[in-house]
Protein backbone atom coordinates (compact mmCIF):
# COMPACT_ATOMS: atom_id res chain seq x y z
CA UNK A 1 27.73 -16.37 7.65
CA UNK A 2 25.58 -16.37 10.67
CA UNK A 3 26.17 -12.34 10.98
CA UNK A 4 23.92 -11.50 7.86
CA UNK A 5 21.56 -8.79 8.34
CA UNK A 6 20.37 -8.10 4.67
CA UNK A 7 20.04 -10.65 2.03
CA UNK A 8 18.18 -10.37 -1.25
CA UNK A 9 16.89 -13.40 -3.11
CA UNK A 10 14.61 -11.65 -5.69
CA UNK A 11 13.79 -14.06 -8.73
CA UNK A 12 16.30 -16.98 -7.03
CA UNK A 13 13.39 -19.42 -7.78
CA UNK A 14 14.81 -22.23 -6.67
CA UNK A 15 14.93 -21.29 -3.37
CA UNK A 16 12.41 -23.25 -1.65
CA UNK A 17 10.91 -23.65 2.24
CA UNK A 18 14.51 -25.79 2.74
CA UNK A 19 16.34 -23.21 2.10
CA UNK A 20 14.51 -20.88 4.10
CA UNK A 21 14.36 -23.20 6.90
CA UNK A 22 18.25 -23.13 6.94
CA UNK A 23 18.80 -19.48 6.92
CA UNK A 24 15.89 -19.38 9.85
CA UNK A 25 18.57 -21.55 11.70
CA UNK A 26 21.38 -19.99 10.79
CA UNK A 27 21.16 -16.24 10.29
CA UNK A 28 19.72 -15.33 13.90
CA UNK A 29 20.49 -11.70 12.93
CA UNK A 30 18.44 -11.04 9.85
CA UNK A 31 16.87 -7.90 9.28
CA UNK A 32 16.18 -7.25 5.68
CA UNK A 33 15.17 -10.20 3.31
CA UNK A 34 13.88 -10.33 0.01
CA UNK A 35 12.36 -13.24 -1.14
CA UNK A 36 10.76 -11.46 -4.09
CA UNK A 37 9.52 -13.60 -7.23
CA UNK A 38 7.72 -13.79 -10.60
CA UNK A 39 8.42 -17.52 -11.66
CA UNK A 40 7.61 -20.44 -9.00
CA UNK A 41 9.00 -23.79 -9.93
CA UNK A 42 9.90 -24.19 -6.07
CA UNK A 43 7.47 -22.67 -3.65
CA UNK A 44 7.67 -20.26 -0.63
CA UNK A 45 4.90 -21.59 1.53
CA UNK A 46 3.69 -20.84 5.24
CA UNK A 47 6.19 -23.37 5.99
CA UNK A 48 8.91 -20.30 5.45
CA UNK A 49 6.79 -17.90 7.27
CA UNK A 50 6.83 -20.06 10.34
CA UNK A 51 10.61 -20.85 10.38
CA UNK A 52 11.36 -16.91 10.04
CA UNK A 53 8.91 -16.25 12.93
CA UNK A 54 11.04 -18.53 15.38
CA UNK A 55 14.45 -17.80 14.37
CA UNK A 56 14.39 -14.55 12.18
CA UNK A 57 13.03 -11.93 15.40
CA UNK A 58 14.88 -9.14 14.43
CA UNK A 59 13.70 -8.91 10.52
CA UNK A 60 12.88 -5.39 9.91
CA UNK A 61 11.72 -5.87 6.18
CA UNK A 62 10.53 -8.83 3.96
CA UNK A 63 9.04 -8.68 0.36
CA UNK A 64 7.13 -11.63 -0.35
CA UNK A 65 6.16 -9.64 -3.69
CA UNK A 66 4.84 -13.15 -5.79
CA UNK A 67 4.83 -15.66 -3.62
CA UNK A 68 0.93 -16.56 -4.02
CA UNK A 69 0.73 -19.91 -1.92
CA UNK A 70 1.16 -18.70 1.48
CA UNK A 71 -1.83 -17.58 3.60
CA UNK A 72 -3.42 -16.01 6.53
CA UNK A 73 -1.78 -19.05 8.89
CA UNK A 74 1.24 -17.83 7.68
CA UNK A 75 1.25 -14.27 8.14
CA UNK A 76 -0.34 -15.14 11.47
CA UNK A 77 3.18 -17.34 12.58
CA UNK A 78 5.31 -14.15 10.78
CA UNK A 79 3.83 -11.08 12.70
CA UNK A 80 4.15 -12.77 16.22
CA UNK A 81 7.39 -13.71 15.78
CA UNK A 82 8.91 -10.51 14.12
CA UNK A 83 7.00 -8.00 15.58
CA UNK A 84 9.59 -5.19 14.56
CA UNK A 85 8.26 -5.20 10.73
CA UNK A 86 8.27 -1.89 9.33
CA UNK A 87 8.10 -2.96 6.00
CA UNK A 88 6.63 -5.54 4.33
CA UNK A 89 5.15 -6.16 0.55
CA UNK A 90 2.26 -8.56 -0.43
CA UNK A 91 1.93 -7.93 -3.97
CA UNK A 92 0.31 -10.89 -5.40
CA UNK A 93 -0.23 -12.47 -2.34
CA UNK A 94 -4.06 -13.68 -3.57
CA UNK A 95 -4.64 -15.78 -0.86
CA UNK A 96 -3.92 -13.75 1.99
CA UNK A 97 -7.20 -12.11 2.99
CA UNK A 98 -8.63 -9.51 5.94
CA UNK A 99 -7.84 -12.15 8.42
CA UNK A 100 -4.14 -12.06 7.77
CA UNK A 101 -4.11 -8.34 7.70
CA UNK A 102 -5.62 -8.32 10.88
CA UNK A 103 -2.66 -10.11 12.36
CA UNK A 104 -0.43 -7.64 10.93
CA UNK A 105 -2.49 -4.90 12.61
CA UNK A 106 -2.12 -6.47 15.81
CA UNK A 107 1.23 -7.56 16.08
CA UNK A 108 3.61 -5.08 13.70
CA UNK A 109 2.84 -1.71 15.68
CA UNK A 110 6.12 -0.64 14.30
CA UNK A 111 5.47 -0.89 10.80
CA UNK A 112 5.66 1.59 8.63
CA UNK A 113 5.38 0.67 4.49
CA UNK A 114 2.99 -2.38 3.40
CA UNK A 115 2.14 -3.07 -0.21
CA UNK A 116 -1.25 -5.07 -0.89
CA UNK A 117 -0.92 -4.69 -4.46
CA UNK A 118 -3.52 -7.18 -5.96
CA UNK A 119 -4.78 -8.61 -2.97
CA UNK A 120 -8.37 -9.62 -4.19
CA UNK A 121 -9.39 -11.22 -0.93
CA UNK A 122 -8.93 -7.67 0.85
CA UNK A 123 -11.85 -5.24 1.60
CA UNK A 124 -12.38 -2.14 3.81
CA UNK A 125 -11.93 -4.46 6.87
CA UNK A 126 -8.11 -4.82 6.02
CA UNK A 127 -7.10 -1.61 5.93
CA UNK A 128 -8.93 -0.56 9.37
CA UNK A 129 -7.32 -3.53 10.91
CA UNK A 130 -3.77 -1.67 9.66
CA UNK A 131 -5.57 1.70 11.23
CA UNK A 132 -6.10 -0.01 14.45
CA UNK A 133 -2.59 -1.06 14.89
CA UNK A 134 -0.15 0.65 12.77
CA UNK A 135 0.23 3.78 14.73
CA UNK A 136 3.45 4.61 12.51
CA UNK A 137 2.28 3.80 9.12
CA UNK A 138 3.93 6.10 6.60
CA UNK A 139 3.51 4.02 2.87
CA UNK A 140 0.47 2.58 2.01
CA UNK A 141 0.03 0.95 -1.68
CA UNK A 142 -2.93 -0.64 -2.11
CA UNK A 143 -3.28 -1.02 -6.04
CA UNK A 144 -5.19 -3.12 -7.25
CA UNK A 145 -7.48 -4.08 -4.41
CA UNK A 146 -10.98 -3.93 -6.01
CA UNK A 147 -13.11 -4.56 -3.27
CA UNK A 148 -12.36 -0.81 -1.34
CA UNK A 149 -15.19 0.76 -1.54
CA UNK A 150 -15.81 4.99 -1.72
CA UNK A 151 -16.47 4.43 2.21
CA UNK A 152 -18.17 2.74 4.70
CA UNK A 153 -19.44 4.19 7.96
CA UNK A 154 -20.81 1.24 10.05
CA UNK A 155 -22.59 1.35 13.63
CA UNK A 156 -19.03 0.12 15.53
CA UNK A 157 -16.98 2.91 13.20
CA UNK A 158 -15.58 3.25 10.37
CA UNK A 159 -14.01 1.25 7.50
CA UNK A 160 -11.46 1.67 4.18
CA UNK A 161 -9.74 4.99 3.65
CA UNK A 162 -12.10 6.23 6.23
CA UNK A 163 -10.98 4.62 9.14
CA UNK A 164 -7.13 5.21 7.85
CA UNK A 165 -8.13 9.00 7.46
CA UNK A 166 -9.04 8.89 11.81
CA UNK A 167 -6.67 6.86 12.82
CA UNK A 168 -3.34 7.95 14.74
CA UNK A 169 -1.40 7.27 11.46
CA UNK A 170 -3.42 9.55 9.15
CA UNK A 171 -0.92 12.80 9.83
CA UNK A 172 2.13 10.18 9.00
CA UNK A 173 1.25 9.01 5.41
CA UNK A 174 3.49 10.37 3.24
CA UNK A 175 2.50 7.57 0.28
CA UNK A 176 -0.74 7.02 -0.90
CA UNK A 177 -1.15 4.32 -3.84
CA UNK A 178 -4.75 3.62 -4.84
CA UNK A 179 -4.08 2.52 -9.00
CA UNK A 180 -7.53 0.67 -10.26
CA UNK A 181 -9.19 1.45 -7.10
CA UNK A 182 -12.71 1.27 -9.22
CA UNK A 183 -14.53 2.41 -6.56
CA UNK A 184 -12.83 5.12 -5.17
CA UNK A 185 -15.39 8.54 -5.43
CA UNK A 186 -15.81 11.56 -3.53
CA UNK A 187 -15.78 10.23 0.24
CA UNK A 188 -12.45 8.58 -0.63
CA UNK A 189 -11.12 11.73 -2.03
CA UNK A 190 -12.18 13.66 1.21
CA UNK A 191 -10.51 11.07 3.58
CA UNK A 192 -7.44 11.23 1.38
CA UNK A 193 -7.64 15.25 2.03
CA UNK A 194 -6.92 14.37 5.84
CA UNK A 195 -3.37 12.97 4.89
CA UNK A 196 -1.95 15.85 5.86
CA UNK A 197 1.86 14.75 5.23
CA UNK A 198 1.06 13.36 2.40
CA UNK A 199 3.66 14.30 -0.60
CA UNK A 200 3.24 11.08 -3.19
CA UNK A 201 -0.36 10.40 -4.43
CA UNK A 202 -1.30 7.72 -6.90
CA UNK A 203 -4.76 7.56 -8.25
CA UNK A 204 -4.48 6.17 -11.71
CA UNK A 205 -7.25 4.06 -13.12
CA UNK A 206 -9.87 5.16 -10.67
CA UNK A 207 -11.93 5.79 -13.34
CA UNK A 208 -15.21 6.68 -10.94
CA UNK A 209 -13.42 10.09 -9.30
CA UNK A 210 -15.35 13.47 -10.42
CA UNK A 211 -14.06 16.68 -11.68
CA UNK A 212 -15.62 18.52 -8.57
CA UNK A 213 -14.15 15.93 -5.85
CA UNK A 214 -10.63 16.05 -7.81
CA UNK A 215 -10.91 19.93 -6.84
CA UNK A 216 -11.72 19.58 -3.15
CA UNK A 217 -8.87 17.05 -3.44
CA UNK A 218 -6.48 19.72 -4.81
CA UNK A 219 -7.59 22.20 -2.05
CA UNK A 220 -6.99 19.75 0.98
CA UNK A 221 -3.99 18.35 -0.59
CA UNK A 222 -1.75 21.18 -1.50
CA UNK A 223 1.78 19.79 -0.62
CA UNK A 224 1.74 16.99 -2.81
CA UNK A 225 4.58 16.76 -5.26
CA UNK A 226 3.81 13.54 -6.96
CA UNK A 227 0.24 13.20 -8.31
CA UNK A 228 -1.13 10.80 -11.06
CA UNK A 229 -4.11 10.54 -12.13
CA UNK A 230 -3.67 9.12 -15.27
CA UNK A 231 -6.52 6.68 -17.31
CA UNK A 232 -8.80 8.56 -14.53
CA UNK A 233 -11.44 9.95 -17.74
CA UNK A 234 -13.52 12.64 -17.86
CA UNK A 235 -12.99 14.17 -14.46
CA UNK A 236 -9.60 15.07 -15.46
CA UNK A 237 -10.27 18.18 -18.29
CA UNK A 238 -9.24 21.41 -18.62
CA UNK A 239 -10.95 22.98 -15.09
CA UNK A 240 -9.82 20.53 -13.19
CA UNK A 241 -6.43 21.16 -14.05
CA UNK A 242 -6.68 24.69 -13.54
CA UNK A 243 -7.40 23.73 -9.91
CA UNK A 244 -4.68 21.38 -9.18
CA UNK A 245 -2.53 24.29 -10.88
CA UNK A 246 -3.42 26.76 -8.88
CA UNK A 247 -3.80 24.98 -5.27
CA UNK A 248 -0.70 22.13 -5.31
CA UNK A 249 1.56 24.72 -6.17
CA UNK A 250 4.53 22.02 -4.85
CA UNK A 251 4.02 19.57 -7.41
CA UNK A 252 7.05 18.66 -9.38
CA UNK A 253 5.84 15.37 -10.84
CA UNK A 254 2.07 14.70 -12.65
CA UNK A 255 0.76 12.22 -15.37
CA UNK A 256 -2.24 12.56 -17.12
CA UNK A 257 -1.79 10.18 -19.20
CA UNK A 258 -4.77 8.76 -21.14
CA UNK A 259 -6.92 11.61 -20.08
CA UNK A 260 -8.13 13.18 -23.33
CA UNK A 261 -10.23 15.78 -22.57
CA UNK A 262 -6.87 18.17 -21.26
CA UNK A 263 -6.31 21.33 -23.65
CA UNK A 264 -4.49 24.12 -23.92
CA UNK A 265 -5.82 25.80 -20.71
CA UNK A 266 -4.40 23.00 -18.95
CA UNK A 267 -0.34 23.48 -20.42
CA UNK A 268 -1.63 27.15 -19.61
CA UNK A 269 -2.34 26.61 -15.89
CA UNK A 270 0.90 24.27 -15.18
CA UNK A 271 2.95 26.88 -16.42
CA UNK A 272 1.68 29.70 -14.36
């Protein structure tokens, strides 16, 4: 079957580095692979990244959602060999850290969704190394990642959501996941309001976000259709619904969930 293109090997956990070594060799014309996995009694390792960097060129989009042993060295031997990514998902990938993100940055100018989702090793650095470089960047999910800060403006530039928000990519975002962002504030919010294609927005369990920057958010912000803010506390109550009513009048989709301080006012204003 050497003319493959897409193959999907989500929770086929006995697939190993051997038999991702073979399909390296033997599928020259790869483009989508999933490799996707929650149980690990036979391990993807850099060993896989390296052996799709030589003979895998042409691979478009790889999840490696789960597969927590391979690191920077291997996302290093990935993005120089397939440096026609577009999309690419990390979730649970603890080990990889800024330095692997940097090669990304540098290498897959052409990519256009990455998911970091849990990525504890990954700061503000990260995602300006993905501003730097990924010009085309259009989904960004970075749930999970605890260490982004509100923002961080340093003497060479800027860092986080910041630098994202100045980059060449900020009027392509169209996907913006921040879930349990902790640190997420005001600044964050205001960079976020510079998205201006932005239609899906995921803020859930940034629990630090105030009622008054939710409402600068709503202003800046108007074509969203997607919102969440749910498990986001206080800042979500009746006024601040009014404002998201009355500014994102394109919304077609919004939890609240877990905010209890929503009333009446706030049925009132969606309905409007």
């Amino acid at each position: 079957c050497t003319e493959v293109e897409r193959l999907n090997l989500r929770d086929c956990c006995h697939v190993s580095d051997v038999g991702v070594l073979s399909l390296s060799q033997g599928c020259p014309l790869l483009s989508e692979l999933s490799l996707s996995r929650s149980d690990m009694p036979f391990k993807i390792t850099d060993v896989s990244l390296m052996a799709l960097g030589q003979g895998c060129t042409q691979l478009s989009s790889l999840s490696l959602r789960g597969c927590g042993t391979i690191t920077d060295a291997g996302i290093s031997w990935l993005s120089k060999g397939c440096p026609r990514l577009e999309r690419i998902d990390l979730t649970n990938c603890t080990k990889i850290s800024n330095g692997g993100i940097r090669y990304i940055g540098e290498e897959c100018s052409k990519l256009k969704s990455v998911v970091l989702t849990n990525l504890k090793q990954v700061s503000d650095v990260g995602l300006r190394y993905l501003a730097d470089g990924c010009h085309c960047l259009e989904n960004l999910t970075a749930a999970g990642v605890y260490l982004l800060s509100d923002g961080i403006q340093r003497d060479f530039g800027f860092e986080g959501l910041q630098a994202v928000s100045k980059s060449k990519c900020a009027h392509r975002i169209k996907s913006l996941n921040m879930h349990g962002c902790l640190h997420i504030q005001n600044v964050a919010l205001e960079s976020i309001g510079r998205f201006t294609a932005l239609n899906t927005l995921i803020l859930s369990g940034c629990t630090n976000l105030t009622a008054d920057g939710i409402t600068k958010l709503a202003k800046s912000c108007s074509q969203v259709t997607e919102l969440s803010l749910s498990g986001c506390g206080e800042c979500i109550s009746d006024l601040s619904m009014e404002a998201l009513a009355h500014s994102m009048k394109y919304l077609t989709s919004v939890n609240v969930s877990n905010c209890t301080k929503i009333g009446r006012r706030s049925f009132a204003a969606l309905s409007s």
